[in-house]
PDB file of N, CA and C in Angstrom:
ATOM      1  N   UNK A   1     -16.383  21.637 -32.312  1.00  0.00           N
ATOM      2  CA  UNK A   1     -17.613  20.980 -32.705  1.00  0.00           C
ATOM      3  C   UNK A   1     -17.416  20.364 -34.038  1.00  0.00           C
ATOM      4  N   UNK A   2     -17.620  19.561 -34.341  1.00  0.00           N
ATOM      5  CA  UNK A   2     -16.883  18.659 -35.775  1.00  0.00           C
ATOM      6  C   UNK A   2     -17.556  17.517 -35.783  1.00  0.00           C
ATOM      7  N   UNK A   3     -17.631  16.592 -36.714  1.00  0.00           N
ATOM      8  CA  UNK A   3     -18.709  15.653 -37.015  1.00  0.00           C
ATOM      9  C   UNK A   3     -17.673  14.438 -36.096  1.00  0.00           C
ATOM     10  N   UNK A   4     -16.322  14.692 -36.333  1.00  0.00           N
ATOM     11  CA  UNK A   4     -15.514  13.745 -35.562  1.00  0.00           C
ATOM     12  C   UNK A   4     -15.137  13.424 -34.007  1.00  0.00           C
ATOM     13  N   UNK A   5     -15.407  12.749 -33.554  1.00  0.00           N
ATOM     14  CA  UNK A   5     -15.133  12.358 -32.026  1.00  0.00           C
ATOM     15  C   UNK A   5     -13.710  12.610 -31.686  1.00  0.00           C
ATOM     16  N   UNK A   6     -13.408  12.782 -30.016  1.00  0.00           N
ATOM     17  CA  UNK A   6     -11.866  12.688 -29.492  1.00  0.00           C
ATOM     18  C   UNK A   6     -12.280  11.377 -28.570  1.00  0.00           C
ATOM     19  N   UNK A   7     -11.107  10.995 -28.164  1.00  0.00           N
ATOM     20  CA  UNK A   7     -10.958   9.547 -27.189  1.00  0.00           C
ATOM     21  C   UNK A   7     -10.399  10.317 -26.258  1.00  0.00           C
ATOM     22  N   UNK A   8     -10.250  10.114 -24.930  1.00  0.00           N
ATOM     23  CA  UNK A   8     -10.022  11.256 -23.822  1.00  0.00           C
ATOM     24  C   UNK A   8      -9.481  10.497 -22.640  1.00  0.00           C
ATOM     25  N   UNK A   9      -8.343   9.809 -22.394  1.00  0.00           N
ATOM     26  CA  UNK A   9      -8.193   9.045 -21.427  1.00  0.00           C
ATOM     27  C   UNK A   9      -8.257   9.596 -20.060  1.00  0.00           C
ATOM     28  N   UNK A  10      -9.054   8.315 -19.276  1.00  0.00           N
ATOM     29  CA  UNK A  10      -8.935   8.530 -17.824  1.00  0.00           C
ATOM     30  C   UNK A  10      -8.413   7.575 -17.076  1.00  0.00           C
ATOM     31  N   UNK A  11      -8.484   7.796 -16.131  1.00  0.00           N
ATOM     32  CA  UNK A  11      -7.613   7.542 -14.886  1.00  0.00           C
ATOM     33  C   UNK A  11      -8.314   7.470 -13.420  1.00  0.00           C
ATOM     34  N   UNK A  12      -8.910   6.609 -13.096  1.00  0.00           N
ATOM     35  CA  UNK A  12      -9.892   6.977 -11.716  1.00  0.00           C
ATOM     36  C   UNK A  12      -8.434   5.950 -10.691  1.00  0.00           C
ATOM     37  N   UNK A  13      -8.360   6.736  -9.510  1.00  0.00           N
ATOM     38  CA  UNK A  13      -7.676   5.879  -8.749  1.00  0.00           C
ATOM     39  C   UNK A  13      -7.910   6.438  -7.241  1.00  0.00           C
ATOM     40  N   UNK A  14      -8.738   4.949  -6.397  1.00  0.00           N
ATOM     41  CA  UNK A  14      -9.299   5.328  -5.588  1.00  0.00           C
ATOM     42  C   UNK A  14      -8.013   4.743  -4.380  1.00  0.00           C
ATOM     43  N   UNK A  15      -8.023   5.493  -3.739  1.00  0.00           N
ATOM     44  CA  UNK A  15      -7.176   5.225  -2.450  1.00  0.00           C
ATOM     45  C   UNK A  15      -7.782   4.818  -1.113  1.00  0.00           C
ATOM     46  N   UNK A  16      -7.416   4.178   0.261  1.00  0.00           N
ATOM     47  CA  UNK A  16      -7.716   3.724   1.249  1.00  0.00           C
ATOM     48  C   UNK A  16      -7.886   2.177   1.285  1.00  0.00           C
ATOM     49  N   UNK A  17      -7.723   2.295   2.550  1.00  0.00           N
ATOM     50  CA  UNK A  17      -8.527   0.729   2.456  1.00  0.00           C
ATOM     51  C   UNK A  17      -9.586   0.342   3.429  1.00  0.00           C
ATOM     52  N   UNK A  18     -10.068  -0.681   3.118  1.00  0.00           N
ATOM     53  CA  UNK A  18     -11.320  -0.662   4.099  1.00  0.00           C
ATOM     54  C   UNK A  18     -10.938  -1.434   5.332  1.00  0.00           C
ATOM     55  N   UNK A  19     -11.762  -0.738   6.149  1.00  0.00           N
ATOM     56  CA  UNK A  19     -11.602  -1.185   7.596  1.00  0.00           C
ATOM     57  C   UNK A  19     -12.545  -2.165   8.694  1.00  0.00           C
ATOM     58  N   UNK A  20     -12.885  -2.907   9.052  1.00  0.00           N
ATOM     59  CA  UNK A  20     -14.196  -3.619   9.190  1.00  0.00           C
ATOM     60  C   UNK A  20     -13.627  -3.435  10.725  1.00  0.00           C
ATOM     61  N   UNK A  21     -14.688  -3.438  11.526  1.00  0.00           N
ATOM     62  CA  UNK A  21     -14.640  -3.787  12.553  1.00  0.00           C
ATOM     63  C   UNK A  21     -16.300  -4.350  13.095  1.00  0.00           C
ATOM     64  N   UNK A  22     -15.974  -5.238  14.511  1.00  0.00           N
ATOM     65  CA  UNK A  22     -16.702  -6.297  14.732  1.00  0.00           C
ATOM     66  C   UNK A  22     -17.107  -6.130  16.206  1.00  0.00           C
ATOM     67  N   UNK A  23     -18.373  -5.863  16.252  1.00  0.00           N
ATOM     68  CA  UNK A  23     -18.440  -5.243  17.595  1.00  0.00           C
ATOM     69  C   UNK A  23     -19.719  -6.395  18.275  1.00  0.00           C
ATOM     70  N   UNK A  24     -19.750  -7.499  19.041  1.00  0.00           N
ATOM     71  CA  UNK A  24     -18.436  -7.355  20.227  1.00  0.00           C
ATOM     72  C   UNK A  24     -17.492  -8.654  19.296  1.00  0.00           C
ATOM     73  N   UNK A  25     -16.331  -8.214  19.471  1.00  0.00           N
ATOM     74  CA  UNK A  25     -15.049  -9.160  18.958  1.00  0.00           C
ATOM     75  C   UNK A  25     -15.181 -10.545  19.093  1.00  0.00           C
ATOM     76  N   UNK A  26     -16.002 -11.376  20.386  1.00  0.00           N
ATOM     77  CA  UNK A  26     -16.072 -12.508  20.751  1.00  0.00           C
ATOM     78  C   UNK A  26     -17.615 -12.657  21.645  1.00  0.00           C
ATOM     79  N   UNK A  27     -17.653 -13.460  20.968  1.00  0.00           N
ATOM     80  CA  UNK A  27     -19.016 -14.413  21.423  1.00  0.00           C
ATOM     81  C   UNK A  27     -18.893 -15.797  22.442  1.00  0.00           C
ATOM     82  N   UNK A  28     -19.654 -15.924  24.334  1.00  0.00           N
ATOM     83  CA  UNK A  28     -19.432 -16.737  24.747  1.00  0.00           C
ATOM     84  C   UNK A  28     -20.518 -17.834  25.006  1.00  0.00           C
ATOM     85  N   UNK A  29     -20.972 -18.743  24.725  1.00  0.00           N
ATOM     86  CA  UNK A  29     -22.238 -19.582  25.283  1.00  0.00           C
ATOM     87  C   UNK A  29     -21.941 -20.580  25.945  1.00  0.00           C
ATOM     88  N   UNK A  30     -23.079 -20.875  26.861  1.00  0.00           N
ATOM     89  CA  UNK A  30     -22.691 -21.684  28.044  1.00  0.00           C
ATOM     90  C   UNK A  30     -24.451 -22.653  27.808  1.00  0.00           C
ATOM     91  N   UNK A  31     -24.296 -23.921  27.855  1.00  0.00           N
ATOM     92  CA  UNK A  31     -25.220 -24.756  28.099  1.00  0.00           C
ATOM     93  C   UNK A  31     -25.506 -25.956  28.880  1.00  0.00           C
ATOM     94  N   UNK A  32     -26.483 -26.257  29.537  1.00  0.00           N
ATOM     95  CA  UNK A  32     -26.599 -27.649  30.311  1.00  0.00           C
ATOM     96  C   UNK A  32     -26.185 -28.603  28.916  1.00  0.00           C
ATOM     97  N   UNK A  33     -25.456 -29.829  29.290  1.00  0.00           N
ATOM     98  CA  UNK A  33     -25.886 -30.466  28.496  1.00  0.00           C
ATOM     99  C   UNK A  33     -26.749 -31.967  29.114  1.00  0.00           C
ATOM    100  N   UNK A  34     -27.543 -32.354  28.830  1.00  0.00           N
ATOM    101  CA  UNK A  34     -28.437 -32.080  27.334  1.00  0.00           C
ATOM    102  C   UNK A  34     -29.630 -31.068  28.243  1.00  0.00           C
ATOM    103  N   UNK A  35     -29.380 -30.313  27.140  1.00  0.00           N
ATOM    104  CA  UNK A  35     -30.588 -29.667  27.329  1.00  0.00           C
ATOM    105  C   UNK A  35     -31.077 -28.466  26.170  1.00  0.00           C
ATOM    106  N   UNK A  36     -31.830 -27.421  26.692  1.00  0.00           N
ATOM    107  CA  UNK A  36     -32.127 -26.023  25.401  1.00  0.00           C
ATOM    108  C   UNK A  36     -30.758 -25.536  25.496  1.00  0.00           C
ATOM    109  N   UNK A  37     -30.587 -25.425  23.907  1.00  0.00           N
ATOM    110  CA  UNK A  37     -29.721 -24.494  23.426  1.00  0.00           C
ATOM    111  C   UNK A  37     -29.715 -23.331  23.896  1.00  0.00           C
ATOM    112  N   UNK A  38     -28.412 -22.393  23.774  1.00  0.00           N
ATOM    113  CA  UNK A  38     -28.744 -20.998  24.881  1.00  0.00           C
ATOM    114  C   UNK A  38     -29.234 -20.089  23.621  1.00  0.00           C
ATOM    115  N   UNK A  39     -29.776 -18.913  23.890  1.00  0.00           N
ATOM    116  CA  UNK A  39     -30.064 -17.666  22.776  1.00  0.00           C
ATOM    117  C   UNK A  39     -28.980 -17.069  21.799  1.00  0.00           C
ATOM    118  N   UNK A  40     -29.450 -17.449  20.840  1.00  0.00           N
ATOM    119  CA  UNK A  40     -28.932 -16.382  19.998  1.00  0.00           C
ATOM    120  C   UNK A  40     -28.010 -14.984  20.678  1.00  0.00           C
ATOM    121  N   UNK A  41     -26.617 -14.769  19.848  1.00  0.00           N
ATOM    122  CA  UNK A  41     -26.576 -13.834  20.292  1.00  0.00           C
ATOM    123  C   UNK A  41     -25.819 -12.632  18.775  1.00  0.00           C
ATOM    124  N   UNK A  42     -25.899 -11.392  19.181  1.00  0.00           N
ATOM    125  CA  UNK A  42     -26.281 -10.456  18.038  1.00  0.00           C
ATOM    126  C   UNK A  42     -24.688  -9.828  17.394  1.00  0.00           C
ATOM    127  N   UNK A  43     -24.084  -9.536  16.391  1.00  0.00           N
ATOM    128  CA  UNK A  43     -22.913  -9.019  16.243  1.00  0.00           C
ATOM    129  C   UNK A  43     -22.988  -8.548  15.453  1.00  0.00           C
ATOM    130  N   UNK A  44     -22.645  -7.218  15.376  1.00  0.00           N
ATOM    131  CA  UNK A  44     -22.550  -6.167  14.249  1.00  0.00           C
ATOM    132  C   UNK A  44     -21.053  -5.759  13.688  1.00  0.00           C
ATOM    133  N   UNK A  45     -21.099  -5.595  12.230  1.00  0.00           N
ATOM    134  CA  UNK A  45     -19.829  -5.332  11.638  1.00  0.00           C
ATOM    135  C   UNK A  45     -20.034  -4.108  11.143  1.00  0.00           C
ATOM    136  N   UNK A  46     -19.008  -2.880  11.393  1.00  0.00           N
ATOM    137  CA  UNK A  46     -18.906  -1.430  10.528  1.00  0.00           C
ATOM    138  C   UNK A  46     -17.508  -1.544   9.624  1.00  0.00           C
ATOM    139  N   UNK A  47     -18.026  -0.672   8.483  1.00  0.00           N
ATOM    140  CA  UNK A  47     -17.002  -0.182   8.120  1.00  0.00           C
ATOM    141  C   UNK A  47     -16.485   1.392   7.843  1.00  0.00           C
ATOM    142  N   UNK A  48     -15.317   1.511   7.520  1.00  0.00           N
ATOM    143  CA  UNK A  48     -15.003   2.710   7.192  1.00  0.00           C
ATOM    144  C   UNK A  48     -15.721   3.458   5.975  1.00  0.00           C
ATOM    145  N   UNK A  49     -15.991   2.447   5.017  1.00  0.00           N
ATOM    146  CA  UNK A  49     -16.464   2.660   3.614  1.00  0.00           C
ATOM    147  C   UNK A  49     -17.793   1.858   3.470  1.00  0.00           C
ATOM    148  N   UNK A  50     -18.455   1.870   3.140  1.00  0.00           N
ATOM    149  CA  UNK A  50     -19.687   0.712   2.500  1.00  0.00           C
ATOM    150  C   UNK A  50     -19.066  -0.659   2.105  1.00  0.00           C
ATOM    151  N   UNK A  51     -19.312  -1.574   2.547  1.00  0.00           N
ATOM    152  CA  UNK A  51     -18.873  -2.630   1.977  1.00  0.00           C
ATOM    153  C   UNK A  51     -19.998  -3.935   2.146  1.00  0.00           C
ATOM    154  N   UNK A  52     -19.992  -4.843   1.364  1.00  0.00           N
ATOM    155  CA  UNK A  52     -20.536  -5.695   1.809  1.00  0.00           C
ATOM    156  C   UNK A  52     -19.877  -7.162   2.218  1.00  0.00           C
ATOM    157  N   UNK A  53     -20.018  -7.767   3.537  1.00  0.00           N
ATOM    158  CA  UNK A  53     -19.631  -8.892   4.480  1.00  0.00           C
ATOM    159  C   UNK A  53     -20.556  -9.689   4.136  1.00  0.00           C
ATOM    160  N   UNK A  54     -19.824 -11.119   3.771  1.00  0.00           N
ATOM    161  CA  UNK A  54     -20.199 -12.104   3.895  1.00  0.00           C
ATOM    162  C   UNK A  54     -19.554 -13.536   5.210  1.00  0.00           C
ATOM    163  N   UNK A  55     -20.439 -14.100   5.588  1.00  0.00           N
ATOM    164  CA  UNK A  55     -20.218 -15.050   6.898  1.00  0.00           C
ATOM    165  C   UNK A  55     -20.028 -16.368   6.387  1.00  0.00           C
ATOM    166  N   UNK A  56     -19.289 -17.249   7.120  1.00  0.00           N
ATOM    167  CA  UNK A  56     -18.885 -18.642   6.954  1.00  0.00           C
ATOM    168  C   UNK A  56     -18.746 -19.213   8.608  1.00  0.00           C
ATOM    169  N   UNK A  57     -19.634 -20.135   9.060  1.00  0.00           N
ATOM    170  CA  UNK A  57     -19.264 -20.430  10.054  1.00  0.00           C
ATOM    171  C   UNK A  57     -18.214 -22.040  10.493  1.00  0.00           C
ATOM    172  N   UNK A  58     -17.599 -22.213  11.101  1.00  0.00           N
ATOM    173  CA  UNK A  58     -17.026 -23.611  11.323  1.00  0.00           C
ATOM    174  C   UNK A  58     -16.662 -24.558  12.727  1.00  0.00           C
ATOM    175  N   UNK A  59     -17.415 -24.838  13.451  1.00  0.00           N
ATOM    176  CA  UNK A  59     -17.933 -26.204  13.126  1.00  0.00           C
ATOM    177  C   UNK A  59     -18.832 -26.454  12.591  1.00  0.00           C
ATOM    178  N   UNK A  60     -19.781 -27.400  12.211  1.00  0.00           N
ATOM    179  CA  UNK A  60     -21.532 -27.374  11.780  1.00  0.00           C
ATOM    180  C   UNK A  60     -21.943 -26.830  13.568  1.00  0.00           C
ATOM    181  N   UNK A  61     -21.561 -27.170  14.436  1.00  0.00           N
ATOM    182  CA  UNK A  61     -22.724 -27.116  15.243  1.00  0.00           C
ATOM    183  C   UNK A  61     -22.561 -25.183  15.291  1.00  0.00           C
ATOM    184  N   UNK A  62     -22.197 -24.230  15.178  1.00  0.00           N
ATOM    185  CA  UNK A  62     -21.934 -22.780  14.930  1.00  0.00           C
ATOM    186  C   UNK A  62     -22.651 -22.473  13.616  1.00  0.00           C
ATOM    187  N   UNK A  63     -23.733 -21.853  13.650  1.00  0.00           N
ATOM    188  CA  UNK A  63     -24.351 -21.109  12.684  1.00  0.00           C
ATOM    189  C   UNK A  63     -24.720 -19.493  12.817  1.00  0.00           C
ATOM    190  N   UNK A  64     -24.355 -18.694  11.657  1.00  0.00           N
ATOM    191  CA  UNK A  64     -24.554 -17.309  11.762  1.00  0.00           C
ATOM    192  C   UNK A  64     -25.447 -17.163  10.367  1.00  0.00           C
ATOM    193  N   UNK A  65     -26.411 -16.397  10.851  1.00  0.00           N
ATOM    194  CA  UNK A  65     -27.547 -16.121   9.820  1.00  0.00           C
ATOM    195  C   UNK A  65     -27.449 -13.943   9.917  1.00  0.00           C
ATOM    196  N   UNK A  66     -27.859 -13.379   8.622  1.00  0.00           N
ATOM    197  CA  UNK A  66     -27.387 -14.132   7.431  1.00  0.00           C
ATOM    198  C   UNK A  66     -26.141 -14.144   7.070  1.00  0.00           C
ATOM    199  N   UNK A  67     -26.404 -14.592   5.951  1.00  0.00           N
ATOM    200  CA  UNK A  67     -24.932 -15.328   5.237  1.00  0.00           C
ATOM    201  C   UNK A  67     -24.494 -13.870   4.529  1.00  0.00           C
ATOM    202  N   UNK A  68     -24.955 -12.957   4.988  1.00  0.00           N
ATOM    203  CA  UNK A  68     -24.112 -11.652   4.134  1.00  0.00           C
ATOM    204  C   UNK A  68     -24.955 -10.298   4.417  1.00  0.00           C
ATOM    205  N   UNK A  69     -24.268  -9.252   3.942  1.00  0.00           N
ATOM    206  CA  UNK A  69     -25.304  -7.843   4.462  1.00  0.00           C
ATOM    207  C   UNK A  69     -23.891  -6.689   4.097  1.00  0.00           C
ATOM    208  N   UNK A  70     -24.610  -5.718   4.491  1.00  0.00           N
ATOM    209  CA  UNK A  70     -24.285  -3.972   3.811  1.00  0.00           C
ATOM    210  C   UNK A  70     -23.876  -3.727   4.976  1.00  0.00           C
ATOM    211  N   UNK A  71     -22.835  -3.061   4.840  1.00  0.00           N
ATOM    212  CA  UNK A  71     -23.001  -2.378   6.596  1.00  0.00           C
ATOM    213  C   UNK A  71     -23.218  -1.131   6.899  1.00  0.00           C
ATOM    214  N   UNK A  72     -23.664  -1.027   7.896  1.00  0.00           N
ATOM    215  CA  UNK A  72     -23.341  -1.318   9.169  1.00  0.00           C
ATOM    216  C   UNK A  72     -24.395  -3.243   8.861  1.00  0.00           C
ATOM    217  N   UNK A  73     -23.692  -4.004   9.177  1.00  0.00           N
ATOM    218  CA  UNK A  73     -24.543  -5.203   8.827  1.00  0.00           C
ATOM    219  C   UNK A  73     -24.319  -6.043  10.669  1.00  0.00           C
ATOM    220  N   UNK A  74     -25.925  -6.223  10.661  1.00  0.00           N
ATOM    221  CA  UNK A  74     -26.013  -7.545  12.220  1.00  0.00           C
ATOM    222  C   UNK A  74     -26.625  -9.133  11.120  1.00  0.00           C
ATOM    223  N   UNK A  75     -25.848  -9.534  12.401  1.00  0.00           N
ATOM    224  CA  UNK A  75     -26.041 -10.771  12.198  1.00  0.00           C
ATOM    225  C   UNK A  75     -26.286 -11.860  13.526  1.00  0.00           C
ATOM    226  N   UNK A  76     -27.025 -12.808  13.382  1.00  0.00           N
ATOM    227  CA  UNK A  76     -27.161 -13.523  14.654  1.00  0.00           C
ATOM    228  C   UNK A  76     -26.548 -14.675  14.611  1.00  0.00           C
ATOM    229  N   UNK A  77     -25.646 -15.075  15.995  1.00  0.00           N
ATOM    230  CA  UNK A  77     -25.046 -16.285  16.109  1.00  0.00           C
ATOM    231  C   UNK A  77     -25.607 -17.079  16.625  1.00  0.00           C
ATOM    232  N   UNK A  78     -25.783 -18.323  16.488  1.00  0.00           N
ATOM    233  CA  UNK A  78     -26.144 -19.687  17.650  1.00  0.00           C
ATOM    234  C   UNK A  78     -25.574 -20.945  17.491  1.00  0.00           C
ATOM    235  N   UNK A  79     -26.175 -21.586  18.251  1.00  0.00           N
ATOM    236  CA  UNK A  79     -25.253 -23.030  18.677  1.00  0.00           C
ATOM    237  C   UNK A  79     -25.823 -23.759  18.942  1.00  0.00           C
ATOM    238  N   UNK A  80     -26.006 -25.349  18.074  1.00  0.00           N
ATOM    239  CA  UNK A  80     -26.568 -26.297  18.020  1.00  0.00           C
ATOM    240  C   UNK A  80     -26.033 -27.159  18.931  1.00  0.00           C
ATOM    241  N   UNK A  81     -26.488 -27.224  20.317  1.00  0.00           N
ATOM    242  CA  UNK A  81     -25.808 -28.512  21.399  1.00  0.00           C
ATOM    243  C   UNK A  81     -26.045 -29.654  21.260  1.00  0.00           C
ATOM    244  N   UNK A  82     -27.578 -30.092  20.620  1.00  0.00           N
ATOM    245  CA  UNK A  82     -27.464 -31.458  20.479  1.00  0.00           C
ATOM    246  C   UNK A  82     -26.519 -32.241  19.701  1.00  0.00           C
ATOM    247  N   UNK A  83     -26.476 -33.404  20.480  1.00  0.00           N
ATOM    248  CA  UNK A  83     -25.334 -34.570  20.150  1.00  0.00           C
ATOM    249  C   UNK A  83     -23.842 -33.770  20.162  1.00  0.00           C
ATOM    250  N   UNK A  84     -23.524 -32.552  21.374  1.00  0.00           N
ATOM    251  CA  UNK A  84     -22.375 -32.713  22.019  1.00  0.00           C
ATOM    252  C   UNK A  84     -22.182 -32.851  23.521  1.00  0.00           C
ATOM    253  N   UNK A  85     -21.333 -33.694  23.482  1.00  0.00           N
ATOM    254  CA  UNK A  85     -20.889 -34.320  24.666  1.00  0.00           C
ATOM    255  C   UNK A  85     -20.428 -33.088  25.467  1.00  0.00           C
ATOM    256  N   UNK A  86     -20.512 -32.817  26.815  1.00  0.00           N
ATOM    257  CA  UNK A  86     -19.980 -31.674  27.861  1.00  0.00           C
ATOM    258  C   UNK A  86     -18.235 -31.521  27.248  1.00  0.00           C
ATOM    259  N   UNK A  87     -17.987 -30.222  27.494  1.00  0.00           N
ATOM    260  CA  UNK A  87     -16.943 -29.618  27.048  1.00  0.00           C
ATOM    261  C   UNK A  87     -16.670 -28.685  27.009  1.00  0.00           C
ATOM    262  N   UNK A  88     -15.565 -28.096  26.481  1.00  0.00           N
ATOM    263  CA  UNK A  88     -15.673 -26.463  25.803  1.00  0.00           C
ATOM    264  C   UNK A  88     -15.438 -26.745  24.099  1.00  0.00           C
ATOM    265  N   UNK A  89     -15.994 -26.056  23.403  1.00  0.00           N
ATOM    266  CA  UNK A  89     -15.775 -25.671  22.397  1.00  0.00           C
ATOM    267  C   UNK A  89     -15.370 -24.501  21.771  1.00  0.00           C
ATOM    268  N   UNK A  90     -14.871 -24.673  20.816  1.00  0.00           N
ATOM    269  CA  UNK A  90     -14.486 -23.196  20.087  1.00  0.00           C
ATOM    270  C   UNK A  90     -14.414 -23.307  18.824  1.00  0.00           C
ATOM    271  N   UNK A  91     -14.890 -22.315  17.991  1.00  0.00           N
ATOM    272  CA  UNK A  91     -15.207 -21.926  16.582  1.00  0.00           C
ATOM    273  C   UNK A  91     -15.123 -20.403  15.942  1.00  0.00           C
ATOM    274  N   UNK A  92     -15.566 -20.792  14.778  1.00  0.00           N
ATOM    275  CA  UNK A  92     -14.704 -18.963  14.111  1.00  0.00           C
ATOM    276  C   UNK A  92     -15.666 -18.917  13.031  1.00  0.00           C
TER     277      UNK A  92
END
């Protein structure tokens, strides 16, 4: 006990790594074209640890809302058909 302080080094060192997984792995939609867009559909990400996920979708016509979350985090996908021509598409 002394009027003087000690400095006390530490050392925190956390190990693992995080694991995300994406349940269901792949998303399929099917539409007339032209016509209604098909529904939304739902995808959930876990992890091993708490983490927080953020989303980026690519083409424009592929949008996932929201743009981020805690997990266990859902998120909803959809697909803007107007002004595409019949096809298949694919996006990430």
């Amino acid at each position: 006990a002394g009027s003087g302080g000690q400095l006390l080094g530490v050392t925190l060192t956390v190990t693992g790594t995080v694991s995300l997984t994406a349940s269901p792995q792949s998303l399929s939609f099917t539409a007339a074209a032209p016509g209604t867009p098909p529904a939304a559909q739902a995808i959930t990400v876990t992890s091993n640890f708490p983490a927080t996920v953020a989303t980026a979708s690519s083409p424009g016509w592929l949008s996932v809302t929201p743009l981020s979350g805690s997990t266990p985090a859902s998120f909803s996908v959809s697909v803007v058909t107007a002004g595409l021509a019949a096809g298949a598409y694919k996006g990430t």
